[in-house]
C-alpha atoms as a PDB file:
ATOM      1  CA  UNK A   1      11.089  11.738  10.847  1.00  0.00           C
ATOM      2  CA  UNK A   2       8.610  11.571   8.175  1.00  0.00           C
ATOM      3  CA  UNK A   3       5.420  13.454   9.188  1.00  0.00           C
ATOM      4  CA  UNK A   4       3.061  12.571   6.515  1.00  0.00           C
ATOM      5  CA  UNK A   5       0.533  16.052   4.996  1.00  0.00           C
ATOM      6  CA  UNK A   6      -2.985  15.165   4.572  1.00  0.00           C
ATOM      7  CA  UNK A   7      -4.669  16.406   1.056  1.00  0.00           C
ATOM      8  CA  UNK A   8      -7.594  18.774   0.495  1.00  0.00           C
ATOM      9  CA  UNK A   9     -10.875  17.294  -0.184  1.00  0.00           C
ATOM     10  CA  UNK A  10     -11.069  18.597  -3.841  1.00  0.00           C
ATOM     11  CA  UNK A  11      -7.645  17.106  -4.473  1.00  0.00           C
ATOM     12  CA  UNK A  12      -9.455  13.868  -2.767  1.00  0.00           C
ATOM     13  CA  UNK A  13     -12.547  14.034  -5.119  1.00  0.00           C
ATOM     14  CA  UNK A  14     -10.150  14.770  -8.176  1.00  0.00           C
ATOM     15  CA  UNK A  15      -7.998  11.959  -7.892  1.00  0.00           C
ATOM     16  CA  UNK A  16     -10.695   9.576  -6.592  1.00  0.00           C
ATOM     17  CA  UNK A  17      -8.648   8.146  -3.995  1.00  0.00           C
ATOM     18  CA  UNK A  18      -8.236   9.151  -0.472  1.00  0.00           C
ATOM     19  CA  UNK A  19      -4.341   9.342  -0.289  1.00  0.00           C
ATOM     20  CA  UNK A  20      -1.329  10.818   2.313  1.00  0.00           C
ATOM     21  CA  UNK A  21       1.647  12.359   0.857  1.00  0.00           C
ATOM     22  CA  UNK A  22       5.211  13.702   1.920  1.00  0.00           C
ATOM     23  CA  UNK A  23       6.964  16.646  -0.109  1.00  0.00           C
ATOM     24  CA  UNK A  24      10.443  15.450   0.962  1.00  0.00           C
ATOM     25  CA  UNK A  25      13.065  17.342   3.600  1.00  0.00           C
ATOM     26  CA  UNK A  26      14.276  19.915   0.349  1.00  0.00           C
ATOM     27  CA  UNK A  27      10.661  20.675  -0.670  1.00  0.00           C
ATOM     28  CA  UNK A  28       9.481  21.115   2.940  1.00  0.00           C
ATOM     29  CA  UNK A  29      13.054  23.481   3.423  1.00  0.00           C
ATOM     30  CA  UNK A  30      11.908  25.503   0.674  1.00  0.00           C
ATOM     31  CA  UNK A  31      15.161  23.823  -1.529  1.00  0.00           C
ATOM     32  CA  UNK A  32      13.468  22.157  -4.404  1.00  0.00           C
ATOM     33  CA  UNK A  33      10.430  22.346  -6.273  1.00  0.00           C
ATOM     34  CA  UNK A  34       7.743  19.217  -6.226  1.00  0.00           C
ATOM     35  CA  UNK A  35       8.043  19.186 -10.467  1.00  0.00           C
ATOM     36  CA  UNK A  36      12.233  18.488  -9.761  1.00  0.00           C
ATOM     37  CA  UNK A  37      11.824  15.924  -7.785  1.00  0.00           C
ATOM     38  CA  UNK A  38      11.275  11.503  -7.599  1.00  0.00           C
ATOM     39  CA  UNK A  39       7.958  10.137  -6.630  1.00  0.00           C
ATOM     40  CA  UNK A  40       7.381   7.016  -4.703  1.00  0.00           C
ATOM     41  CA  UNK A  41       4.127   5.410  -5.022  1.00  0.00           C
ATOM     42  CA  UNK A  42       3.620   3.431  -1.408  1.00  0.00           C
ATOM     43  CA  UNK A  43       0.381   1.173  -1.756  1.00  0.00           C
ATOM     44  CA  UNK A  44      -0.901  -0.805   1.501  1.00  0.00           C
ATOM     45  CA  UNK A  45      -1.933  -4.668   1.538  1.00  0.00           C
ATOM     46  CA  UNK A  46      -5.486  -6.213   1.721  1.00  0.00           C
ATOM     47  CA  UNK A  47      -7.531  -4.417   5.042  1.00  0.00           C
ATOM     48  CA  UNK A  48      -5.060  -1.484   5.128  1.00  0.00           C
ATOM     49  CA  UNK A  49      -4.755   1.972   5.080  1.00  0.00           C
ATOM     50  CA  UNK A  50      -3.060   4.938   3.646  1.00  0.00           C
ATOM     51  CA  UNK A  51      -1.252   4.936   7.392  1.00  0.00           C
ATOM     52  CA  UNK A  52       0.363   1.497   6.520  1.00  0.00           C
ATOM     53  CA  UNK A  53       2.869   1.691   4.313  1.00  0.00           C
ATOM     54  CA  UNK A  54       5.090   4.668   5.881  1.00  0.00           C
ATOM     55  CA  UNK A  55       7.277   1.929   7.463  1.00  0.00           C
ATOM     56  CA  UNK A  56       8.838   1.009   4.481  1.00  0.00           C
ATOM     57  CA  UNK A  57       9.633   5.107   3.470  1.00  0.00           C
ATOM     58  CA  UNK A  58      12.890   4.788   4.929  1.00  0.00           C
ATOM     59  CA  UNK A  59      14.566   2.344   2.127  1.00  0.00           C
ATOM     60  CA  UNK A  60      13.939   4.986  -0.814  1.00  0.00           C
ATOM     61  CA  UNK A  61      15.298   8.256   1.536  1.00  0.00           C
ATOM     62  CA  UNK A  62      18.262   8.158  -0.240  1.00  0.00           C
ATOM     63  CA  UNK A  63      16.907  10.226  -3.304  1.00  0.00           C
ATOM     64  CA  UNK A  64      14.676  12.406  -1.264  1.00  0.00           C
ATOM     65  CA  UNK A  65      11.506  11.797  -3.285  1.00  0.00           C
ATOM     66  CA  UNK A  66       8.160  12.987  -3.372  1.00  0.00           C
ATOM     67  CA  UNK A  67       6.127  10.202  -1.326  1.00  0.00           C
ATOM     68  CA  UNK A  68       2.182   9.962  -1.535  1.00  0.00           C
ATOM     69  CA  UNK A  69       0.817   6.612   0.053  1.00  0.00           C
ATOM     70  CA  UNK A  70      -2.782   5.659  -1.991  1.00  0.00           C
ATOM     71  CA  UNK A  71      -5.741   4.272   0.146  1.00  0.00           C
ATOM     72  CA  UNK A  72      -7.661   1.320  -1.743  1.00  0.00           C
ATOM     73  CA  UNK A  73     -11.091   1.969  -2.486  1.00  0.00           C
ATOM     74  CA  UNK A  74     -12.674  -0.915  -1.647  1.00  0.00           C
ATOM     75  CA  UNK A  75     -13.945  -1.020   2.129  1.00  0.00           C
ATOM     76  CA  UNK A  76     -13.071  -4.874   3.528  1.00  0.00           C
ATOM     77  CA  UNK A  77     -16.216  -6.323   4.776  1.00  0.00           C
ATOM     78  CA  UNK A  78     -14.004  -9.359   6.232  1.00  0.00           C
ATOM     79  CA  UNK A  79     -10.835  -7.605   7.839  1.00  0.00           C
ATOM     80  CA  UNK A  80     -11.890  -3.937   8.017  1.00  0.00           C
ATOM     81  CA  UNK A  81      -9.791  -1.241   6.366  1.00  0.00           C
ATOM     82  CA  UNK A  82      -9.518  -1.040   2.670  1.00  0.00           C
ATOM     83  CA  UNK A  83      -8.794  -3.005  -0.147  1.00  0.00           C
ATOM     84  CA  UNK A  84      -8.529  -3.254  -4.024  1.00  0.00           C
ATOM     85  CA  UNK A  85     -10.415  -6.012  -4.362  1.00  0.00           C
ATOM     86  CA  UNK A  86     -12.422  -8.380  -2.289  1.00  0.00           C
ATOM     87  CA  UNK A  87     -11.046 -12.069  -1.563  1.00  0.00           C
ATOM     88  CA  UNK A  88     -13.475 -14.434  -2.457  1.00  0.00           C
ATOM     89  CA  UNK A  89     -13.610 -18.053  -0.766  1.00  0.00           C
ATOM     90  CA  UNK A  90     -11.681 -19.583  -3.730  1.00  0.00           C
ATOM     91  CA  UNK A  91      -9.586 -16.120  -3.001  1.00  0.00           C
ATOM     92  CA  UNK A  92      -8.737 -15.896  -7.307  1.00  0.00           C
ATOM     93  CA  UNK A  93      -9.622 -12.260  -8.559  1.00  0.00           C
ATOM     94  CA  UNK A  94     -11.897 -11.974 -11.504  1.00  0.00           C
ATOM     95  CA  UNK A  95     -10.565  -9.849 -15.199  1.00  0.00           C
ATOM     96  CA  UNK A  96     -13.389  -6.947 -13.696  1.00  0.00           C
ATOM     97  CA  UNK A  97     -12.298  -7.075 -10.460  1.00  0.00           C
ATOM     98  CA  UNK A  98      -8.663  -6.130 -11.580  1.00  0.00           C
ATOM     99  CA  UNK A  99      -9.265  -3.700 -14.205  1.00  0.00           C
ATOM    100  CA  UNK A 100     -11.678  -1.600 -11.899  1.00  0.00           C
ATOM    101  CA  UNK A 101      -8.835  -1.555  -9.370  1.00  0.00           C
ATOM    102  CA  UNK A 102      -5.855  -0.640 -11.932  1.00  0.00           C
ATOM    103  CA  UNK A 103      -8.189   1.849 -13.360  1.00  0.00           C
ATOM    104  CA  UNK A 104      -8.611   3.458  -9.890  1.00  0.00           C
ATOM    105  CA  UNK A 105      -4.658   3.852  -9.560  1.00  0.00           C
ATOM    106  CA  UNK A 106      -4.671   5.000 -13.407  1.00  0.00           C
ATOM    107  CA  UNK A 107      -6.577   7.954 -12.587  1.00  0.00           C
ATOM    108  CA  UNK A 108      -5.286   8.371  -9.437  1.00  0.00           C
ATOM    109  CA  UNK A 109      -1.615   8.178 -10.697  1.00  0.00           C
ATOM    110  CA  UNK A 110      -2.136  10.742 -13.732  1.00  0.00           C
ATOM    111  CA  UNK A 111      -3.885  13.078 -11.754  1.00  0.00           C
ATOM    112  CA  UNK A 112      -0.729  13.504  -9.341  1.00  0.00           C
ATOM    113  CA  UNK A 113       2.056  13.212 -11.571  1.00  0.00           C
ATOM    114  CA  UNK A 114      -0.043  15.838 -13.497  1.00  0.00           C
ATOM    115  CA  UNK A 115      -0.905  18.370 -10.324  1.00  0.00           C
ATOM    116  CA  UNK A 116       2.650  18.142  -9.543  1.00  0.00           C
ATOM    117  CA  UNK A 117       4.220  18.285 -12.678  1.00  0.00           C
ATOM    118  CA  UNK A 118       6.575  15.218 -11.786  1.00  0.00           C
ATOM    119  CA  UNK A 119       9.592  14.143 -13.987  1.00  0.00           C
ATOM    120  CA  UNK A 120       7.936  10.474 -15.206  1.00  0.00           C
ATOM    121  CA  UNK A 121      11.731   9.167 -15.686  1.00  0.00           C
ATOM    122  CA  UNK A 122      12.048   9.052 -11.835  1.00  0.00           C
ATOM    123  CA  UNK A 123       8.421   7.160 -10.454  1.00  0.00           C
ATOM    124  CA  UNK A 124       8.932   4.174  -8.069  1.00  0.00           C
ATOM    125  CA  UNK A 125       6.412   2.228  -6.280  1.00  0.00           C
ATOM    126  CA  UNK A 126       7.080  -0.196  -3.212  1.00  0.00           C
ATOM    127  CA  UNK A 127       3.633  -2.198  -2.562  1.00  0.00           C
ATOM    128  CA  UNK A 128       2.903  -4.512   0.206  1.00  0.00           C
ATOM    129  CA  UNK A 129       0.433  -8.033  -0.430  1.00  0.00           C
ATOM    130  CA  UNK A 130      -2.096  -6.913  -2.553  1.00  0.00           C
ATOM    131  CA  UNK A 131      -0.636  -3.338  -2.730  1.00  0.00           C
ATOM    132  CA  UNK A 132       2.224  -5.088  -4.613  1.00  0.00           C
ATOM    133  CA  UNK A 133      -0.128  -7.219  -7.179  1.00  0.00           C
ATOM    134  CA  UNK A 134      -1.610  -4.024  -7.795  1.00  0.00           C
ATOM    135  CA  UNK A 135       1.471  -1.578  -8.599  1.00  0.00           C
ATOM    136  CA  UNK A 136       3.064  -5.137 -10.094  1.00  0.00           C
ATOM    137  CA  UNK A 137       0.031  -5.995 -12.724  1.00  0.00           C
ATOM    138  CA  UNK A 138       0.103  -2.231 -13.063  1.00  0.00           C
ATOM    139  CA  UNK A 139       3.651  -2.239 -14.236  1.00  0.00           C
ATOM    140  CA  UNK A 140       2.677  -4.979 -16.503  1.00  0.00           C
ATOM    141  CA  UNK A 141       0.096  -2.828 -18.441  1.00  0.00           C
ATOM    142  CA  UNK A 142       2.077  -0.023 -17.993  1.00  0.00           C
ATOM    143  CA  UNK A 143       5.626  -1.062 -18.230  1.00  0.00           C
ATOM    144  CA  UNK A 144       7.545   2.112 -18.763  1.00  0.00           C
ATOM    145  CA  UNK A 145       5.781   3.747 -15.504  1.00  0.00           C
ATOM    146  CA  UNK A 146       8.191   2.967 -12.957  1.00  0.00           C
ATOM    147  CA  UNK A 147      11.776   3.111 -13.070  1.00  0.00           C
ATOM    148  CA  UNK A 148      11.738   0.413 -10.394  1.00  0.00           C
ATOM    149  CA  UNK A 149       9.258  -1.385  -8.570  1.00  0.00           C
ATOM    150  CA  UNK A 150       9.545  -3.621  -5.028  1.00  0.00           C
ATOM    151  CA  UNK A 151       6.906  -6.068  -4.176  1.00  0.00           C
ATOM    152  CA  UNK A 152       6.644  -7.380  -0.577  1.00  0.00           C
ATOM    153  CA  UNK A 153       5.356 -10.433  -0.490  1.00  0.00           C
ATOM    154  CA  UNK A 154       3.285  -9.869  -3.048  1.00  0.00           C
ATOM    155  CA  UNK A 155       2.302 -11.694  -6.846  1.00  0.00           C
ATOM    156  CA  UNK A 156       1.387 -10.724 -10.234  1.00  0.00           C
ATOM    157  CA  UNK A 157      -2.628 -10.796 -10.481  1.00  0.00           C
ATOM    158  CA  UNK A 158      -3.216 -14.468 -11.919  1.00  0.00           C
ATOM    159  CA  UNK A 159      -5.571 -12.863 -15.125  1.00  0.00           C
ATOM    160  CA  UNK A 160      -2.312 -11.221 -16.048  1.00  0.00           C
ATOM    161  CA  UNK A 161       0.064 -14.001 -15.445  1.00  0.00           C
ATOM    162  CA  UNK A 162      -2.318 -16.731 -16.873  1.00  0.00           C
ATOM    163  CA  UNK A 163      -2.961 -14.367 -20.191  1.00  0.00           C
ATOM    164  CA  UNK A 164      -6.268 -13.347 -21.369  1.00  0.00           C
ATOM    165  CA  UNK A 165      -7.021 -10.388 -19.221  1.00  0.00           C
ATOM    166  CA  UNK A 166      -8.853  -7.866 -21.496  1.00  0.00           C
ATOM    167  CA  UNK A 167      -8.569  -3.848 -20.835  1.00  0.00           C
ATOM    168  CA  UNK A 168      -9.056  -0.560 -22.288  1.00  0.00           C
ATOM    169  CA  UNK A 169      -5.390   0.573 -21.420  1.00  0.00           C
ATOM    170  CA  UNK A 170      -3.336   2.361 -24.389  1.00  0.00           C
ATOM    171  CA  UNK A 171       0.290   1.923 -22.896  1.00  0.00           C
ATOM    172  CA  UNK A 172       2.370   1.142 -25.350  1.00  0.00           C
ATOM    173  CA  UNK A 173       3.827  -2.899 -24.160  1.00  0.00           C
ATOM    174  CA  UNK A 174       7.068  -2.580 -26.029  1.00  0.00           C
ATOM    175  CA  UNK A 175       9.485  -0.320 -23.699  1.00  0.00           C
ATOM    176  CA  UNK A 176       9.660  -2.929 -20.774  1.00  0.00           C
ATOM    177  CA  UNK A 177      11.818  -0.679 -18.374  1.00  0.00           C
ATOM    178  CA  UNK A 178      10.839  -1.525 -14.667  1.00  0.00           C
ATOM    179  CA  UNK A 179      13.673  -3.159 -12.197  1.00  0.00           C
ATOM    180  CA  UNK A 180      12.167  -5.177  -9.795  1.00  0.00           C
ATOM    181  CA  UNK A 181      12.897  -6.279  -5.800  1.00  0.00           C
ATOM    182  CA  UNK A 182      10.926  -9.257  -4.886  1.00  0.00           C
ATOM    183  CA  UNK A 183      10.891 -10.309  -1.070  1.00  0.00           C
ATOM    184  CA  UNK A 184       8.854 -13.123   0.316  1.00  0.00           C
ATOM    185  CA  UNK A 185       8.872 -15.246   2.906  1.00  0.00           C
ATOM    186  CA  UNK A 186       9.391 -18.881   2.338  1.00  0.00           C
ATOM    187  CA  UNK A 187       6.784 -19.559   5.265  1.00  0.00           C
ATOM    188  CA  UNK A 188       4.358 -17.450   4.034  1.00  0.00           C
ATOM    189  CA  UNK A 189       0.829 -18.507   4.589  1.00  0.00           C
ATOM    190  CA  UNK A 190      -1.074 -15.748   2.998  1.00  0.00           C
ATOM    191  CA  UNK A 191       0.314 -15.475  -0.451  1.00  0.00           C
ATOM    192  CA  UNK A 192       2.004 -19.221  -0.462  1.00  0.00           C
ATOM    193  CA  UNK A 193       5.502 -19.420  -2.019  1.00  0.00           C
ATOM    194  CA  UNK A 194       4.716 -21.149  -5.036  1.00  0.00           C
ATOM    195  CA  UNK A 195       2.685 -18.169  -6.350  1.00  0.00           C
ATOM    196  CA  UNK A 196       6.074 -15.642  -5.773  1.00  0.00           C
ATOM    197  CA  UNK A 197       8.019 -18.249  -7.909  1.00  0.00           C
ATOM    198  CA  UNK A 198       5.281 -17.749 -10.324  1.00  0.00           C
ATOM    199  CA  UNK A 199       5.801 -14.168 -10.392  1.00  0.00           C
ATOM    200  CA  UNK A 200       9.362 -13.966 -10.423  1.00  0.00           C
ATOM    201  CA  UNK A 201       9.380 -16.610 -14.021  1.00  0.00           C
ATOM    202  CA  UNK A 202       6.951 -14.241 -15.114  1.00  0.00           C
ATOM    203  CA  UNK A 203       8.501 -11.160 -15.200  1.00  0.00           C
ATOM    204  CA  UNK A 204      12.069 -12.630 -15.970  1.00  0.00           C
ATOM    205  CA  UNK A 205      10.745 -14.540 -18.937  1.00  0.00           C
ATOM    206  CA  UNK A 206       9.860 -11.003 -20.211  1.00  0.00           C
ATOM    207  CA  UNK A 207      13.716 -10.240 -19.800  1.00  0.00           C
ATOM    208  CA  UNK A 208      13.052  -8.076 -17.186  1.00  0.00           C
ATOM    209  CA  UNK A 209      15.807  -7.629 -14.331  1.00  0.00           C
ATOM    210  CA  UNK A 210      14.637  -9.209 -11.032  1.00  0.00           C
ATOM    211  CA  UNK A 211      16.085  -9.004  -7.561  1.00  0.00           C
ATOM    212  CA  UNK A 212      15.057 -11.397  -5.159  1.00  0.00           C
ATOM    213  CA  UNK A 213      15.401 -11.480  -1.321  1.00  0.00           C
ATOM    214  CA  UNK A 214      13.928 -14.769   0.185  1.00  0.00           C
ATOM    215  CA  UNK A 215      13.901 -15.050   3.929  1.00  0.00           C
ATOM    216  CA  UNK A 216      12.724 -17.530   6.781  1.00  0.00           C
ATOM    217  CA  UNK A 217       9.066 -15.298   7.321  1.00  0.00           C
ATOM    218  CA  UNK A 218       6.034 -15.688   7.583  1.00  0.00           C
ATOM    219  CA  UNK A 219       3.575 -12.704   5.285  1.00  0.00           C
ATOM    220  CA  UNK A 220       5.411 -10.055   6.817  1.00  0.00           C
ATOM    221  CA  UNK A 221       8.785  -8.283   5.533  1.00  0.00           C
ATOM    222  CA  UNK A 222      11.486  -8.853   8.032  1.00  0.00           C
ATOM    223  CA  UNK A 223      14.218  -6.437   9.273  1.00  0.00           C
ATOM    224  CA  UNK A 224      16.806  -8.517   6.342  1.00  0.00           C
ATOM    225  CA  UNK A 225      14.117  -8.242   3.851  1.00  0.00           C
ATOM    226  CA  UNK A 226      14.002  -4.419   4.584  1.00  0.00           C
ATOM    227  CA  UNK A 227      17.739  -3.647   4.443  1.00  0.00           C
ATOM    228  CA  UNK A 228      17.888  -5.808   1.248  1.00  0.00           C
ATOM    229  CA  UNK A 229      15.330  -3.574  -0.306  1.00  0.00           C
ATOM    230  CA  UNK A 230      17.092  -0.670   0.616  1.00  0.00           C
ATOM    231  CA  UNK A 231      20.793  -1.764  -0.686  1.00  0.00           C
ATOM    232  CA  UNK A 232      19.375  -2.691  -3.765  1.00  0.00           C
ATOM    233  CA  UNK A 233      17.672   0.337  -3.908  1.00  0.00           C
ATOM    234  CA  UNK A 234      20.260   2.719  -3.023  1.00  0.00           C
ATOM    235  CA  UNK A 235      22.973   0.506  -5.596  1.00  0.00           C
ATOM    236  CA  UNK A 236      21.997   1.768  -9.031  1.00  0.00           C
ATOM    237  CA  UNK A 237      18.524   3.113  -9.079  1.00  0.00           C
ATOM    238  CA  UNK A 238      18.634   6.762  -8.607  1.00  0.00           C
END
């Protein structure tokens, strides 16, 4: 059972973000040290918490990594909980809204992987709703970052997917390495279907490998969405 460590406040203040994290079984037995090990970014949906996410821990056990689940910054004024950006009532995100939010898990990202001394061949994120627009655009920007990437019923941030979105990021664009899992639900009333199909064209017209699990949901991930996530993650990704 994963029993999630909470940080210190300077490591809180340092990295910007208020954030859980889990050593993995071999760190916690004394085995293997944090810098030889994977890390899995876990990132919450719209109104969540750094509590959230754990549920989904279980598919990416296989390579005992390294798991630290990132609180948004943004306090929801509709839902409650946290966010990484508001939704306004035409619910599109604005080019300032985004890059405020991707710088957030920039800093927040480097700061870790830095503290810990992680091996960045071996970073993986799983991100729920807006948690997976973030860590996707993210991967878009940064597209050597993770070594793959699920996003649960989740989208590409429309600035990014529509072109034109202006940042100060250096990442180099030309090593496109991230493997993606998409799951959505073909009921989904949240993030509608139509926008995952946009997503998935995206990324594969980059010639980018995409998985895709489509089930009969609603915004949730259901139990076949989870066990596809974990077979394709435990098939070639270690």
């Amino acid at each position: 059972m994963i029993k999630p460590l909470t940080p210190s406040i300077s490591d809180k203040i340092d990295s910007g973000l208020n954030f859980q994290f889990y050593p993995g079984k071999d760190a916690i037995d004394g085995i293997t040290p944090l810098q030889n090990k994977p890390l899995l970014f876990l990132v919450h949906g719209r109104g969540g918490n750094a509590n959230v996410p754990w549920v989904f821990a279980k598919s990416f056990l296989s390579i005992d990594p390294i798991i630290v689940s990132v609180e948004a910054p943004v306090m929801d004024l509709e839902l409650g909980g946290y966010s990484w950006w508001q939704i306004a009532k035409d619910k599109l995100i604005n080019n300032e809204e985004l890059l405020l939010a991707l710088q957030a898990f920039d800093k927040f990202a480097e700061f870790f992987i830095d503290r810990h001394k992680i091996d960045r061949n071996r970073v993986y994120g799983c991100g729920f709703s807006q948690g997976g627009s973030l860590l996707g655009s993210y991967s878009v920007i940064n597209p050597s970052f993770f070594r793959a990437l699920a996003m649960l019923s989740s989208y590409i941030a429309k600035p990014i997917v529509e072109g034109g979105f202006s940042h100060d990021f250096k990442y180099s664009i030309q090593n496109k390495s991230t493997e993606y899992f998409l799951f959505h639900g073909d009921a989904d009333e949240v993030v509608p279907f139509k926008i995952h199909a946009k997503t998935k064209v995206y990324l594969a017209s980059s010639g980018l490998r995409v998985s895709e699990f489509i089930d009969s949901s609603v915004h949730k991930v259901s139990i076949g969405g989870i066990k596809a996530m974990t077979a394709w993650f435990e098939s070639d990704k270690r």
